[in-house]
C-alpha atoms as a PDB file:
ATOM      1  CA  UNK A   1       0.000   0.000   0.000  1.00  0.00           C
ATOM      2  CA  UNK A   2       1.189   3.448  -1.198  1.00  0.00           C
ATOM      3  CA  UNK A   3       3.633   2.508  -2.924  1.00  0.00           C
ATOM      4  CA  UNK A   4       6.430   3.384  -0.284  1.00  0.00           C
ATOM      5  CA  UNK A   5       5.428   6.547   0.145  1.00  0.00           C
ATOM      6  CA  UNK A   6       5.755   8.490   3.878  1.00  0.00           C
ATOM      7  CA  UNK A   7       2.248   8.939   3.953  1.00  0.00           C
ATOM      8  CA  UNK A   8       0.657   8.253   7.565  1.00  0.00           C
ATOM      9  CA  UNK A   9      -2.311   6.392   7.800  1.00  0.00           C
ATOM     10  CA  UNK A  10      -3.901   8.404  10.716  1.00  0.00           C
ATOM     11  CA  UNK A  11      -2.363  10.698  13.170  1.00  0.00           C
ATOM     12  CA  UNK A  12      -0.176   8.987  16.106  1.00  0.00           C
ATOM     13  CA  UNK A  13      -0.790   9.574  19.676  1.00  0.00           C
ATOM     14  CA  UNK A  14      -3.565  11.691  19.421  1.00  0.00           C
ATOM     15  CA  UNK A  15      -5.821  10.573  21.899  1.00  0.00           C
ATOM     16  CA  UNK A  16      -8.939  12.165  21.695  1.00  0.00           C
ATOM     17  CA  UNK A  17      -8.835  11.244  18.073  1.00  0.00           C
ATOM     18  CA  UNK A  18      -8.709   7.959  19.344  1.00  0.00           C
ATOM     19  CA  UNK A  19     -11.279   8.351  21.649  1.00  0.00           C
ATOM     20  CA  UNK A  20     -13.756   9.734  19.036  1.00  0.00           C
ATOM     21  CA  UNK A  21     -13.466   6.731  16.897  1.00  0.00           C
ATOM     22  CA  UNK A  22     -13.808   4.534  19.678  1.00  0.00           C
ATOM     23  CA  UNK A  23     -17.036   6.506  20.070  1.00  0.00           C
ATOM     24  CA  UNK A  24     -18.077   6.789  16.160  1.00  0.00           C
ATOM     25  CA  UNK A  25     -17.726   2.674  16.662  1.00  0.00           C
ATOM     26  CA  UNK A  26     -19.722   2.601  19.728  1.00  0.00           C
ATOM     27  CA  UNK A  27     -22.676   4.281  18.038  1.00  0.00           C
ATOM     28  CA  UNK A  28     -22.351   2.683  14.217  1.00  0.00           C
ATOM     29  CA  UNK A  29     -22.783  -0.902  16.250  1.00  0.00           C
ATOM     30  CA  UNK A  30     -25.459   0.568  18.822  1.00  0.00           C
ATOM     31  CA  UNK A  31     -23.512  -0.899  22.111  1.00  0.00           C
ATOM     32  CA  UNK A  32     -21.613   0.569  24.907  1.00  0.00           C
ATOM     33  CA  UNK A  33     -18.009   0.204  26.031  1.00  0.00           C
ATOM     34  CA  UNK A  34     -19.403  -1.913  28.835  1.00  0.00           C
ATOM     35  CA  UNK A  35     -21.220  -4.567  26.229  1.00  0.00           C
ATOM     36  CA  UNK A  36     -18.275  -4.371  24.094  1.00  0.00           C
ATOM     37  CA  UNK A  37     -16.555  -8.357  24.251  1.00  0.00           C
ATOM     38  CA  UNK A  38     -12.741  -7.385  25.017  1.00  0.00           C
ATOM     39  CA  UNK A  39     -10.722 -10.021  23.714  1.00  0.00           C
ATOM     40  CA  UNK A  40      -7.846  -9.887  21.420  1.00  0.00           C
ATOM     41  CA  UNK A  41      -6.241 -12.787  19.438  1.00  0.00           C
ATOM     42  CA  UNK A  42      -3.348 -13.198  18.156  1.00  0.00           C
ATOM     43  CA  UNK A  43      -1.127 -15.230  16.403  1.00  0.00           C
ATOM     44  CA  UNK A  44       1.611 -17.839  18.676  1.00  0.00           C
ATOM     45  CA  UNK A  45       4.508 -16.885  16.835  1.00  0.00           C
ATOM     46  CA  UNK A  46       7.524 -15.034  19.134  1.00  0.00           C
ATOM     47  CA  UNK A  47       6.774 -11.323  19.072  1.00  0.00           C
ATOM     48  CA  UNK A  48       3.088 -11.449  19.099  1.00  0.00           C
ATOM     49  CA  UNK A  49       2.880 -11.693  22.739  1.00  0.00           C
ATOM     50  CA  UNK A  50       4.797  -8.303  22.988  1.00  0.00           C
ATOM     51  CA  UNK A  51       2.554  -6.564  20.102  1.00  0.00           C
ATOM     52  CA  UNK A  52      -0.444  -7.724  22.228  1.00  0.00           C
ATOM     53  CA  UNK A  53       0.349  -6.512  25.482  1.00  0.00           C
ATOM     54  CA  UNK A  54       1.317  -3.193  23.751  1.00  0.00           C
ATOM     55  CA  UNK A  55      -1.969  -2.896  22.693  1.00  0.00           C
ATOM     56  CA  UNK A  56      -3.802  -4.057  25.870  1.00  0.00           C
ATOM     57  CA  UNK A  57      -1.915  -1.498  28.016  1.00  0.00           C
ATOM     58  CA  UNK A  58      -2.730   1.350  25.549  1.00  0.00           C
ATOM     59  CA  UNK A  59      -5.951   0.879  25.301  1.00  0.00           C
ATOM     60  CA  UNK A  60      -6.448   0.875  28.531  1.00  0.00           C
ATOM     61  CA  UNK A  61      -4.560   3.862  29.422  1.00  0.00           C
ATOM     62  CA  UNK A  62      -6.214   5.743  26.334  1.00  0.00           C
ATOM     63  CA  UNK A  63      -9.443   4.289  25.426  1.00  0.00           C
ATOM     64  CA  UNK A  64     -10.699   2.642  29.274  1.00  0.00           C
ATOM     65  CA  UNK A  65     -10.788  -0.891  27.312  1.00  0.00           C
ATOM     66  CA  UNK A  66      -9.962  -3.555  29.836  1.00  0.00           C
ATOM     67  CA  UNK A  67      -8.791  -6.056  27.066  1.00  0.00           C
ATOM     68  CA  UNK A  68      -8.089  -9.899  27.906  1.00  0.00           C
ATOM     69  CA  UNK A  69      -5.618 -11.594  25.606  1.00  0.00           C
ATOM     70  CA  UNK A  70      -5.885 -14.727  23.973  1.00  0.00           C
ATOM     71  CA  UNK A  71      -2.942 -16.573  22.053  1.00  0.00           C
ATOM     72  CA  UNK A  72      -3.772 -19.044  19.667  1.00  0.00           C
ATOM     73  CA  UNK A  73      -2.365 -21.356  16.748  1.00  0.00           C
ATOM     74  CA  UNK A  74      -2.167 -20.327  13.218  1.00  0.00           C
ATOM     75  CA  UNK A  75      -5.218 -22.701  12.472  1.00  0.00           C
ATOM     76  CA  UNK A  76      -6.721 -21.784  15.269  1.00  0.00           C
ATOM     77  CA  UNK A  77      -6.899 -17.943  14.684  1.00  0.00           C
ATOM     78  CA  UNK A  78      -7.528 -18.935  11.049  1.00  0.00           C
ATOM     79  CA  UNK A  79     -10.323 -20.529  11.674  1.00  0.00           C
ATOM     80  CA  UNK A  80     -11.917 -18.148  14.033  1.00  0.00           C
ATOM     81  CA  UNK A  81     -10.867 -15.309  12.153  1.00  0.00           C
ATOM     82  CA  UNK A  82     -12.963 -16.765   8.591  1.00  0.00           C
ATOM     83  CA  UNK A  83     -15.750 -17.560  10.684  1.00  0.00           C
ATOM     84  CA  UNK A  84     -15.825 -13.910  11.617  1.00  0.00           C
ATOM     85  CA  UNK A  85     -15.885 -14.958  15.346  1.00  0.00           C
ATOM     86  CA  UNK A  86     -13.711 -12.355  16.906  1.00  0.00           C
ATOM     87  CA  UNK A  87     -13.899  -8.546  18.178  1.00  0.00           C
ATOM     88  CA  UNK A  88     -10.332  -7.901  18.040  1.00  0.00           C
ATOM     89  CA  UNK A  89      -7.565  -9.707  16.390  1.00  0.00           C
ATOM     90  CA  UNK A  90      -4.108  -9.281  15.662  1.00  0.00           C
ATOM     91  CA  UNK A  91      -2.336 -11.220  12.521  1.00  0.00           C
ATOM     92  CA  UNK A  92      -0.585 -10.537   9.533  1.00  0.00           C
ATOM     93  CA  UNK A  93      -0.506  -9.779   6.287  1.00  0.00           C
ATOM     94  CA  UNK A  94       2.188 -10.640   3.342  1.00  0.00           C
ATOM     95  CA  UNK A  95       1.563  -9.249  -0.084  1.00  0.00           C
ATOM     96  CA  UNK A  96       2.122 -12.207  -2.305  1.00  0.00           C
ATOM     97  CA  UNK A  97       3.061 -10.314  -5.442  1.00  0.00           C
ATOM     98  CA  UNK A  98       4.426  -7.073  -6.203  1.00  0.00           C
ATOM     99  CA  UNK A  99       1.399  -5.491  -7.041  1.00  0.00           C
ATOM    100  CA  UNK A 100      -1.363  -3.198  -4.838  1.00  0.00           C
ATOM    101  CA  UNK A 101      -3.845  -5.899  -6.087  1.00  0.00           C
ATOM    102  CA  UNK A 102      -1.998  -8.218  -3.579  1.00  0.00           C
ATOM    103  CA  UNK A 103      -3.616  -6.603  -0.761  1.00  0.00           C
ATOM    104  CA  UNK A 104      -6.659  -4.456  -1.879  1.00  0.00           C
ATOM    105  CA  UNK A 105      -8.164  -7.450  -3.733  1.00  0.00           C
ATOM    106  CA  UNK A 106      -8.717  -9.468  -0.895  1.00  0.00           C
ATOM    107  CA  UNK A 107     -11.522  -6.435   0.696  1.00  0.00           C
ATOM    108  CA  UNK A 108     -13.467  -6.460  -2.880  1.00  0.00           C
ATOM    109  CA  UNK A 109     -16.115  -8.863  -1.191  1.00  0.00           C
ATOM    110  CA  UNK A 110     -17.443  -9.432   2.026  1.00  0.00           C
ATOM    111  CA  UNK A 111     -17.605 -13.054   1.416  1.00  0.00           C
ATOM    112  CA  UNK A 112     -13.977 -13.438   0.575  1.00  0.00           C
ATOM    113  CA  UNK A 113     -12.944 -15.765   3.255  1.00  0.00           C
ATOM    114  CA  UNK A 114      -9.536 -13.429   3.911  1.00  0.00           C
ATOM    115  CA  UNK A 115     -11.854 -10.354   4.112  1.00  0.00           C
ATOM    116  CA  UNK A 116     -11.907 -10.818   7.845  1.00  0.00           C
ATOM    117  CA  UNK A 117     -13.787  -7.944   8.772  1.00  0.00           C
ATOM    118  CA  UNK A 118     -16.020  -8.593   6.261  1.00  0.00           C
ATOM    119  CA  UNK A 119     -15.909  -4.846   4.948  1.00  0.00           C
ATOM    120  CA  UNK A 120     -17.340  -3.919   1.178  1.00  0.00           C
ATOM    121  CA  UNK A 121     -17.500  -0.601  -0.497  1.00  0.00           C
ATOM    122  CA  UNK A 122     -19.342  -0.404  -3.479  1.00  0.00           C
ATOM    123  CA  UNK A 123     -17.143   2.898  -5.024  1.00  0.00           C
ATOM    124  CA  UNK A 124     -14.395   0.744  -3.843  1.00  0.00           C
ATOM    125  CA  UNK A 125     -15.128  -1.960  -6.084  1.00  0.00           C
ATOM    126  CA  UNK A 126     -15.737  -0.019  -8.962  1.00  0.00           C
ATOM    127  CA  UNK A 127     -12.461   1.464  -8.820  1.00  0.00           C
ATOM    128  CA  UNK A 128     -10.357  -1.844  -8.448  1.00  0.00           C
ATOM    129  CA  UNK A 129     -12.581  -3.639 -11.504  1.00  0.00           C
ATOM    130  CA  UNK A 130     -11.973  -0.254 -13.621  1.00  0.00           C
ATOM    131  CA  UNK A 131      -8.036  -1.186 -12.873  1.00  0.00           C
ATOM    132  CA  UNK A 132      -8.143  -3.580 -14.817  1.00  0.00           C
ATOM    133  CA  UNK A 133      -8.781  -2.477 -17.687  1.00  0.00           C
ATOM    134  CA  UNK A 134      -6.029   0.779 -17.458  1.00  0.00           C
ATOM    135  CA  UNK A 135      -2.324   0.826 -17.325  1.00  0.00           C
ATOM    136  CA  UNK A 136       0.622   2.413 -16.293  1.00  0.00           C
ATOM    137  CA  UNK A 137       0.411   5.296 -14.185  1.00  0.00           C
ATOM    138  CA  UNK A 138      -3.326   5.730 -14.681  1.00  0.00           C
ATOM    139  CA  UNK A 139      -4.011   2.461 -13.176  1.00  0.00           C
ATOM    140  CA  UNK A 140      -1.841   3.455 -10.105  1.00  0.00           C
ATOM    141  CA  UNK A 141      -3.677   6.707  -9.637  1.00  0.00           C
ATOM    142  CA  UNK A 142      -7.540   4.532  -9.632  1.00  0.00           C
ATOM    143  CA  UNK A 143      -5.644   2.277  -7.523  1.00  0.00           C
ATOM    144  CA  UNK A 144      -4.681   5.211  -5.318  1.00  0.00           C
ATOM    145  CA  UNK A 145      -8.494   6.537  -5.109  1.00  0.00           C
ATOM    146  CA  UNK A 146      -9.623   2.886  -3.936  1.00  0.00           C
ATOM    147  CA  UNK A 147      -7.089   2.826  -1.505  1.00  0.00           C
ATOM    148  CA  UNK A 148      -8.292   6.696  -0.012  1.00  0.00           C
ATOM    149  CA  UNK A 149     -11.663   4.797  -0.047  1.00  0.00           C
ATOM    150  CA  UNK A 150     -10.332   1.923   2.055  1.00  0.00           C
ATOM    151  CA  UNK A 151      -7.713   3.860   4.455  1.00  0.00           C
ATOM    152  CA  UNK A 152     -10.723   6.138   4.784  1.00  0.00           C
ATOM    153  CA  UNK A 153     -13.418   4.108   6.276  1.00  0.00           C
ATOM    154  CA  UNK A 154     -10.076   1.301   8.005  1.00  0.00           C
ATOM    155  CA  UNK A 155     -12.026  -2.090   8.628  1.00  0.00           C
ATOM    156  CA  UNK A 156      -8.621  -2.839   9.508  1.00  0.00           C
ATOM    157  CA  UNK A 157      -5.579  -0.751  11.247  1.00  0.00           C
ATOM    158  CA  UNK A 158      -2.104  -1.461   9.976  1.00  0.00           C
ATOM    159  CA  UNK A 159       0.043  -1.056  13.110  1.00  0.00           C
ATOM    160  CA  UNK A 160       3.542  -1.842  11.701  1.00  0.00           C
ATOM    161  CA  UNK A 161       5.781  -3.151   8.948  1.00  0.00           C
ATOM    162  CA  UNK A 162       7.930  -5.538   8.827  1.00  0.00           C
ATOM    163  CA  UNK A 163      11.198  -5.458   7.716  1.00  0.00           C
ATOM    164  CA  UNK A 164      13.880  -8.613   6.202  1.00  0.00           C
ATOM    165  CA  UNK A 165      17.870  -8.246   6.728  1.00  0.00           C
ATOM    166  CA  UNK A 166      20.048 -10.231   6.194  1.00  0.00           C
ATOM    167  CA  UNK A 167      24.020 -10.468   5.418  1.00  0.00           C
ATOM    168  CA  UNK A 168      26.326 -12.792   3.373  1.00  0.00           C
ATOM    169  CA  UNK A 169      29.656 -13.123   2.851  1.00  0.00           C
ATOM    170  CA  UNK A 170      31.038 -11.386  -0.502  1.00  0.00           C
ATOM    171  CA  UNK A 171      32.440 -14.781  -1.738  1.00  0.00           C
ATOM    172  CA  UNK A 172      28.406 -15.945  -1.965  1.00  0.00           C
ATOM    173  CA  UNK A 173      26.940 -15.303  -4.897  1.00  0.00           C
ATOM    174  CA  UNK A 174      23.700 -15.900  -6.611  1.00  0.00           C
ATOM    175  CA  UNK A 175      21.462 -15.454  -3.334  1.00  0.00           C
ATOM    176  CA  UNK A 176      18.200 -13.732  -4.883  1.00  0.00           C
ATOM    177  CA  UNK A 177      15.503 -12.058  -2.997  1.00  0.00           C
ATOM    178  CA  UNK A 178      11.831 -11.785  -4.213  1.00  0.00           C
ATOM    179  CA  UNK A 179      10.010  -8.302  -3.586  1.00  0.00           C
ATOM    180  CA  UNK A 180       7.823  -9.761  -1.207  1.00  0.00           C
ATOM    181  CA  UNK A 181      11.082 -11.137   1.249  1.00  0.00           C
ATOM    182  CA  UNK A 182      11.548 -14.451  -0.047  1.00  0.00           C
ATOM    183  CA  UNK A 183      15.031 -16.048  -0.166  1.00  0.00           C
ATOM    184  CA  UNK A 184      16.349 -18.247  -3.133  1.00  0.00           C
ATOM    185  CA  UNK A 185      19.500 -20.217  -3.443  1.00  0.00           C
ATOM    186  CA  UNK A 186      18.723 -22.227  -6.692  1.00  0.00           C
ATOM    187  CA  UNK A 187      21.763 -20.373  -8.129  1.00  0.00           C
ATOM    188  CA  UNK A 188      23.244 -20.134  -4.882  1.00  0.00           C
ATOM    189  CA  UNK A 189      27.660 -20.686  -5.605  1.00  0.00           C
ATOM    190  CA  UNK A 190      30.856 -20.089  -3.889  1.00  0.00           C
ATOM    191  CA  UNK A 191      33.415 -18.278  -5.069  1.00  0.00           C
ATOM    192  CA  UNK A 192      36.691 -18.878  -3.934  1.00  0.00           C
END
């Protein structure tokens, strides 16, 4: 999403911002911060923990949620998350292809089993179908628009981005990397 561009998604540690969406929420889904089931999910893998009690202590301090954690396996929290039986969930997202289609397809339909919070926009769609039938830098600017559309009305909030490093030797050659942080050795060779 944006193409590596420093463009923020919403404004950090503002908390009355924070505290109005919270609110917004509250009224769009006719419930009150009491009724509101406070459980977050995440994923097992090391790291996760952290990211979860991060969130748990912040939005306590900001927001008054008292959040209870729950850890679970990858099937697990698969499972639960495409039966749409969660409140809050934590997990992540590769893109699979270097393309903005790698992510923005997957919220063209509610039903789409990885549209977890089962979020459609009907300008939305009509911008990602008109896509594809454009090129070039025109296609990236509709792209763009449905992207406004979807960082606009955020059924989901991207809280970080992950990073790959890693080092070799300068006698290693042929190590290739694929834009979305795969490693290949097929012509992996040593010089000597």
């Amino acid at each position: 999403l944006k193409r590596g561009r420093d463009i923020p998604f919403y404004t950090d540690h503002s908390k009355i911002e924070a505290q109005n969406h919270l609110n917004l929420a509250l009224q769009e889904l006719n419930i009150t911060k009491e009724t509101l089931e406070e459980t977050l999910t995440y994923l097992y893998p090391p790291g996760a923990n952290s990211i979860a009690q991060i969130l748990q202590q912040q939005w306590l301090k900001t927001l008054g949620l008292h959040v209870q954690l729950r850890c679970m396996e990858p099937k697990m929290l698969s499972s639960l998350l495409s039966s749409k039986d969660y409140t809050f969930s934590h997990s992540m997202y590769r893109s699979q292809y270097l393309d903005p289609l790698s992510v923005l397809d997957r919220f063209l339909y509610k039903k789409n089993m990885k549209n977890y919070p089962s979020w459609e926009n009907a300008e939305y769609q009509r911008l990602v179908h008109l896509s594809s039938s454009q090129t070039g830098s025109k296609r990236l600017r509709t792209l763009e628009q449905a992207e406004e559309i979807l960082l606009e009305e955020m059924p989901f909030s991207p809280i970080f981005h992950g990073s790959l490093c890693f080092l070799k030797k300068p006698y290693v050659q042929g190590v290739e990397l694929s834009p979305s942080g795969g490693i290949f050795f097929e012509r992996l060779s040593i010089r000597d």
